[in-house]
C-alpha atoms as a PDB file:
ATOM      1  CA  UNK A   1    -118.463  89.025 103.026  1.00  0.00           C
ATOM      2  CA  UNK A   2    -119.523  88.209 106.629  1.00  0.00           C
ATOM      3  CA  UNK A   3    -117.849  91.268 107.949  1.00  0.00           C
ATOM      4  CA  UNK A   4    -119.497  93.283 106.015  1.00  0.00           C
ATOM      5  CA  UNK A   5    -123.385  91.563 106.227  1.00  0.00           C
ATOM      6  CA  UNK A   6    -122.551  92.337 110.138  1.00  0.00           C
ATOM      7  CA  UNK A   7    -121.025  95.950 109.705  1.00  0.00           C
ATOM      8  CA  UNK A   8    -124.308  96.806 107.434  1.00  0.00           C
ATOM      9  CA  UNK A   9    -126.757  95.083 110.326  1.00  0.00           C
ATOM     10  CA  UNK A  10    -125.144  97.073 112.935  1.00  0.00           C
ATOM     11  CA  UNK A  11    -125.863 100.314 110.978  1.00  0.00           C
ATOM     12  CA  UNK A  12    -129.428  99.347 110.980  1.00  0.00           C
ATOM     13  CA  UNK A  13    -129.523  98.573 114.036  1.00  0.00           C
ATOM     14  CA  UNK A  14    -128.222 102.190 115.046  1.00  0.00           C
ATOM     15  CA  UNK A  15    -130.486 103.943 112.417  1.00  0.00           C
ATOM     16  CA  UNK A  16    -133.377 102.146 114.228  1.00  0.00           C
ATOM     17  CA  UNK A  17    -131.912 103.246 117.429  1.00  0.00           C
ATOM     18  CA  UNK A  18    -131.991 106.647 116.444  1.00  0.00           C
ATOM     19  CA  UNK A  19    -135.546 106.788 114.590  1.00  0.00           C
ATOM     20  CA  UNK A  20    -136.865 105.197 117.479  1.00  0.00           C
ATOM     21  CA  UNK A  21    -135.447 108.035 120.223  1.00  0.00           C
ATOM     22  CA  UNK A  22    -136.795 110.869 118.145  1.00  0.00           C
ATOM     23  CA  UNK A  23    -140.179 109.885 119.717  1.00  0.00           C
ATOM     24  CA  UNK A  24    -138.851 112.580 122.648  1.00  0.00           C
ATOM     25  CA  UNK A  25    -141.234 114.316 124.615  1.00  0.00           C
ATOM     26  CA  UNK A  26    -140.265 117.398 123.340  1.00  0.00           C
ATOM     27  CA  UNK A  27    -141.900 116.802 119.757  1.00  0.00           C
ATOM     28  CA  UNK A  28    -144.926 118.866 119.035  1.00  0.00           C
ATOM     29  CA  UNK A  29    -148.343 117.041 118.908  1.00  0.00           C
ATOM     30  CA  UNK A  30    -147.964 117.940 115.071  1.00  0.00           C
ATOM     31  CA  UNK A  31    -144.317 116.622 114.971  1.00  0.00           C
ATOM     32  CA  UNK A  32    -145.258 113.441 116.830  1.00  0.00           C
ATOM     33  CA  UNK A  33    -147.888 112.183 114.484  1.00  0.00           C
ATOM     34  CA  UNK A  34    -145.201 113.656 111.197  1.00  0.00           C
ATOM     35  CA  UNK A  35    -142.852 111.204 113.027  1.00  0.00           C
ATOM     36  CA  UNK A  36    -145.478 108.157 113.259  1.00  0.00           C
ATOM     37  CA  UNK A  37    -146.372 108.604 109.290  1.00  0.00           C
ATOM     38  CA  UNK A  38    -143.165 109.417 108.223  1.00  0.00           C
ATOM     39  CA  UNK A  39    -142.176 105.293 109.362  1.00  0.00           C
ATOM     40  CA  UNK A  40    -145.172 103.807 108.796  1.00  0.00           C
ATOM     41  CA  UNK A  41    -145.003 104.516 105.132  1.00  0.00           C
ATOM     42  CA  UNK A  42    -141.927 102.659 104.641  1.00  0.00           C
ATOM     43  CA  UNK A  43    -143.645 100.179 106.588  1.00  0.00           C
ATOM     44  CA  UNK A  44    -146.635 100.304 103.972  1.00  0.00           C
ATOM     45  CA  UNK A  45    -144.972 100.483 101.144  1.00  0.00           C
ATOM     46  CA  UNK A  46    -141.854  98.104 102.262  1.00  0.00           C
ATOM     47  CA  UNK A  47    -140.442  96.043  99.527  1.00  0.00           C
ATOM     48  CA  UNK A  48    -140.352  92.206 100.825  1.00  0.00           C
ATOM     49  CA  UNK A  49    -138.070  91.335 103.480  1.00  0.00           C
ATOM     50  CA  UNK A  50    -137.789  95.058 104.593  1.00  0.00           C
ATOM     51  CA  UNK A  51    -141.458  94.594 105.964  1.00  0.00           C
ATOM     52  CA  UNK A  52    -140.389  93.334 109.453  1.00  0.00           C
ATOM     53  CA  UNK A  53    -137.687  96.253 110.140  1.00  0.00           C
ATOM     54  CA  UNK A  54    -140.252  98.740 109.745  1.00  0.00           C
ATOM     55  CA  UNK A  55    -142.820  97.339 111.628  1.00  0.00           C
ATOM     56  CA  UNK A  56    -140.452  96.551 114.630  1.00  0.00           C
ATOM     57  CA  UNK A  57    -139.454 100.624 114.175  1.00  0.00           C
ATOM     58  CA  UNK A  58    -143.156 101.980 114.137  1.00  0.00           C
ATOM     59  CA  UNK A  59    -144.044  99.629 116.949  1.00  0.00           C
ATOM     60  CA  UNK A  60    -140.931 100.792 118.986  1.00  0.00           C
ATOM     61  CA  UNK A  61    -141.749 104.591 117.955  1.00  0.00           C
ATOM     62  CA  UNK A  62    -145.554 104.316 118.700  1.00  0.00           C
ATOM     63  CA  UNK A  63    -144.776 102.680 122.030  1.00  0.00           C
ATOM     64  CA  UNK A  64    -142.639 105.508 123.285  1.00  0.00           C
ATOM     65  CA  UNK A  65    -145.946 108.113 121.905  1.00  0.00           C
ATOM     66  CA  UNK A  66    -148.164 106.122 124.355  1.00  0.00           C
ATOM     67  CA  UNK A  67    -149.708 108.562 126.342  1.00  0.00           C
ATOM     68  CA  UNK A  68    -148.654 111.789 124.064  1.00  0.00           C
ATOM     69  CA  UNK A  69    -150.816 114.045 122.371  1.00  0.00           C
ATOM     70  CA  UNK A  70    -151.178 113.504 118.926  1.00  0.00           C
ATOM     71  CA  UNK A  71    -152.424 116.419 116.182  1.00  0.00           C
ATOM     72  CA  UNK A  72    -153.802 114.780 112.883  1.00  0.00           C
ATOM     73  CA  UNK A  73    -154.279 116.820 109.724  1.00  0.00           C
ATOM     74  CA  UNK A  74    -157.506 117.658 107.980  1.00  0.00           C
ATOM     75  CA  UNK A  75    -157.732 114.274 106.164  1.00  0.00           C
ATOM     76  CA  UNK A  76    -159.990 112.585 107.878  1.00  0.00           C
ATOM     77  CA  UNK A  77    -164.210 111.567 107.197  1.00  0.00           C
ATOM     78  CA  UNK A  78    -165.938 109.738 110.106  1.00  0.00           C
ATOM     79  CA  UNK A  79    -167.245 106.120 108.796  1.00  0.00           C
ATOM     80  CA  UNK A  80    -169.697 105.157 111.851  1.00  0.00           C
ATOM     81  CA  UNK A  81    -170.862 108.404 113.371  1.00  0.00           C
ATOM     82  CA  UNK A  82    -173.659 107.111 114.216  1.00  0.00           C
ATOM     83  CA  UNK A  83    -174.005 108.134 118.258  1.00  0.00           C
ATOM     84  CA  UNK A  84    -171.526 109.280 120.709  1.00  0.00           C
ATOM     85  CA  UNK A  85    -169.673 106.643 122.272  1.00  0.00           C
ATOM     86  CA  UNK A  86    -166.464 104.439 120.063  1.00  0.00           C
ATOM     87  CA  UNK A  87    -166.486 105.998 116.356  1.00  0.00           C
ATOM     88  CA  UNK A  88    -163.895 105.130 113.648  1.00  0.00           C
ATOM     89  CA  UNK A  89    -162.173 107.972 111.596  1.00  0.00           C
ATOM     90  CA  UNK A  90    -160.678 107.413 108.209  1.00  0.00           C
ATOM     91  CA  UNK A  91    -158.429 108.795 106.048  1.00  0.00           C
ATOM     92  CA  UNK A  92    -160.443 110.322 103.138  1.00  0.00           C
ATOM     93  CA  UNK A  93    -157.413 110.362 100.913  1.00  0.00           C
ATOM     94  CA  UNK A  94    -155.082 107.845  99.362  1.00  0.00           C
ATOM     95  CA  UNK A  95    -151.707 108.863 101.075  1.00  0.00           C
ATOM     96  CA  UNK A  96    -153.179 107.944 104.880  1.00  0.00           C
ATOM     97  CA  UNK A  97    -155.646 105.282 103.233  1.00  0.00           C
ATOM     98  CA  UNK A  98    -153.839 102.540 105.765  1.00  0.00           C
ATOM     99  CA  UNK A  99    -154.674 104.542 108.716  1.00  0.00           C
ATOM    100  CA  UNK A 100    -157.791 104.253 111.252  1.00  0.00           C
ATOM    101  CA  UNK A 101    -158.308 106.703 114.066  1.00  0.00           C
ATOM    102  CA  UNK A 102    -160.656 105.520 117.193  1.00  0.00           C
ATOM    103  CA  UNK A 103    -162.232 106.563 119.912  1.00  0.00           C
ATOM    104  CA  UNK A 104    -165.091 108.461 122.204  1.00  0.00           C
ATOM    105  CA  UNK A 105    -166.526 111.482 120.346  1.00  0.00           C
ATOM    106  CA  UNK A 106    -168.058 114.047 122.679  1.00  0.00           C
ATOM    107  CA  UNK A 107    -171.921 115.169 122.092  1.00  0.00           C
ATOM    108  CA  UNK A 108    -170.665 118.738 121.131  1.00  0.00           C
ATOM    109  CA  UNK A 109    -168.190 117.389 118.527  1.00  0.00           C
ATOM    110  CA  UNK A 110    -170.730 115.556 116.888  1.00  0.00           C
ATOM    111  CA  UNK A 111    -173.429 118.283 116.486  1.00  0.00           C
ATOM    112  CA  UNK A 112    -170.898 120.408 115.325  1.00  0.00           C
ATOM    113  CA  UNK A 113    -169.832 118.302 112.317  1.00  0.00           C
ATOM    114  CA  UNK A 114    -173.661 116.603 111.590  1.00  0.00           C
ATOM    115  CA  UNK A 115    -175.469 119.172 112.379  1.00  0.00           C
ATOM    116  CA  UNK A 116    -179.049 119.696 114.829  1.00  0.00           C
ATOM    117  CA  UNK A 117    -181.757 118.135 112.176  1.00  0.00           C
ATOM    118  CA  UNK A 118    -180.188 115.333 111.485  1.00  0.00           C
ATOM    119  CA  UNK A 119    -180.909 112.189 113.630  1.00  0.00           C
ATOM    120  CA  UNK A 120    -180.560 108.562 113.214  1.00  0.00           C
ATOM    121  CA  UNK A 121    -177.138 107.212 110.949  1.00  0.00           C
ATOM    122  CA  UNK A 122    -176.054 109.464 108.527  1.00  0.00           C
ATOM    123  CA  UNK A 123    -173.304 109.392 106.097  1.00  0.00           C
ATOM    124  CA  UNK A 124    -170.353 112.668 106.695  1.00  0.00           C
ATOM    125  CA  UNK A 125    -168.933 114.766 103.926  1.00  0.00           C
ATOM    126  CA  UNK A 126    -167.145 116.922 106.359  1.00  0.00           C
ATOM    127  CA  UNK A 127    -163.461 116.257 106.396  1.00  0.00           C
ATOM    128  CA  UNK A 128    -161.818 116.922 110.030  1.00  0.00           C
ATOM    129  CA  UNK A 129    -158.289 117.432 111.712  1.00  0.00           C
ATOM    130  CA  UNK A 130    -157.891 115.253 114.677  1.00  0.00           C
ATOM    131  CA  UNK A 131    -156.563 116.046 118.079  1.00  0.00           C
ATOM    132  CA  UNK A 132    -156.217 113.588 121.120  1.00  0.00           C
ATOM    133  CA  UNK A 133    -153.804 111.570 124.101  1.00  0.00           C
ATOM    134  CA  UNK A 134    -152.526 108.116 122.040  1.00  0.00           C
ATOM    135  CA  UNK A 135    -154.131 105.620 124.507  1.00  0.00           C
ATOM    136  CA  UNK A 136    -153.236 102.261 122.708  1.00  0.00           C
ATOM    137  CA  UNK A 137    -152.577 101.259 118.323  1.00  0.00           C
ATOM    138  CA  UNK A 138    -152.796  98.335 117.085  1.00  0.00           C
ATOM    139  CA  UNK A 139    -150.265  96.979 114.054  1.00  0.00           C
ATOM    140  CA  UNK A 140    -152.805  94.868 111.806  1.00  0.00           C
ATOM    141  CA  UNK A 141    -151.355  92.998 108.933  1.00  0.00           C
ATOM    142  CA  UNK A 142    -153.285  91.111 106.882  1.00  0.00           C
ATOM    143  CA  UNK A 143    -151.850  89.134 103.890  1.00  0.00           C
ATOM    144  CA  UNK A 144    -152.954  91.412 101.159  1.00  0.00           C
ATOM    145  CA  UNK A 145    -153.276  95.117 102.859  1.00  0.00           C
ATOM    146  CA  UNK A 146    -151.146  96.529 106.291  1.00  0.00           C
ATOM    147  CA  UNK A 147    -153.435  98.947 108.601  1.00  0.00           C
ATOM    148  CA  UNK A 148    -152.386 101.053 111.768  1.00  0.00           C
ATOM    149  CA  UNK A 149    -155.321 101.931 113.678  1.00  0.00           C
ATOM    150  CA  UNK A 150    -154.535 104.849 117.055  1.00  0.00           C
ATOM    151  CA  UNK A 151    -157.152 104.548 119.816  1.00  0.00           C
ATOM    152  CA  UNK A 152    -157.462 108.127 120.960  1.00  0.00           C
ATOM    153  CA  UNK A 153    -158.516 109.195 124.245  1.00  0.00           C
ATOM    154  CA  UNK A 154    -160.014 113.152 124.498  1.00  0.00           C
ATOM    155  CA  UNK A 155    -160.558 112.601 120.562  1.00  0.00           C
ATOM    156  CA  UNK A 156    -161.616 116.170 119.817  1.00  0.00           C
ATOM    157  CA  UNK A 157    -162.283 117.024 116.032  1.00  0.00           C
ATOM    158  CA  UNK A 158    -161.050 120.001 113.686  1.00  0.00           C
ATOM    159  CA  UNK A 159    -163.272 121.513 111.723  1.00  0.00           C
ATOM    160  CA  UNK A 160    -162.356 123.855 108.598  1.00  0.00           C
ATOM    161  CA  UNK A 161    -164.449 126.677 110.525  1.00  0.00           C
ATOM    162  CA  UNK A 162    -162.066 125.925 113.635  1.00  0.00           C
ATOM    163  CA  UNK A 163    -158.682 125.858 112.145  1.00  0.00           C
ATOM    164  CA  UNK A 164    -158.938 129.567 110.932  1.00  0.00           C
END
């Protein structure tokens, strides 16, 4: 029975191995993010005890994105667009709801997606793509939900009239 507890450890360990080296610079900016979400929803949805495996994988595989560009679907509502400067990007639908995008919004990006007459806060109904370099992420479990949030450098946003 111990044999086999260590032969089916060591073939996690090699899975892991592998998962973790398919963050190769060759991916796409598409592929790379497909890669991040594809691990951190066994991560989310984990059944107990699994939890920790999955989180050590999407650490290892975010770690190796670090610096990589990263292309996010059209998912995505802005939740403080407030001004230029540090905004926070959320899912919009309940597939990515564990994921937060951050980062510095350029002036041109903004107007695009509010609009000229509006000024002051403002709520967006616009749903965007996301493009931008991974600069850091954050792993943030809490005891009743599990978050990943990607600080983005060059955060640029994708806009339905764009992506055609």
């Amino acid at each position: 029975m111990t044999g086999l507890r260590i032969l089916s450890i060591a073939a996690i360990a090699i899975t892991l191995q592998i998962t973790v080296s398919a963050a190769d610079k060759k991916q796409t900016p598409a592929e790379r993010y497909l890669g991040i979400e594809k691990i951190a929803l066994k991560w989310q949805e984990g059944l107990f005890g699994s939890t920790r495996v999955h989180e050590k994988a999407l650490d290892d595989y975010l770690y190796n994105c670090v610096g990589e560009e990263l292309e996010l679907p059209m998912d995505f509502i802005m939740v403080r667009p407030y001004e230029t400067g540090l905004v926070t990007i959320r899912c919009a639908f309940a597939p990515r709801t564990w994921l937060d995008v951050r980062g510095v919004i350029g002036k041109e990006d903004l107007t695009r997606v509010r609009g000229q007459q509006q000024t002051g806060w403002w709520r967006s109904s616009i749903i965007v793509g996301i493009t931008g370099k991974l600069r850091k992420y954050k792993i943030d479990r809490t005891f009743t939900e599990r978050r990943l949030i990607l600080f983005l450098d060059n955060l640029r946003l994708v806009v339905k009239q764009d992506a055609r």
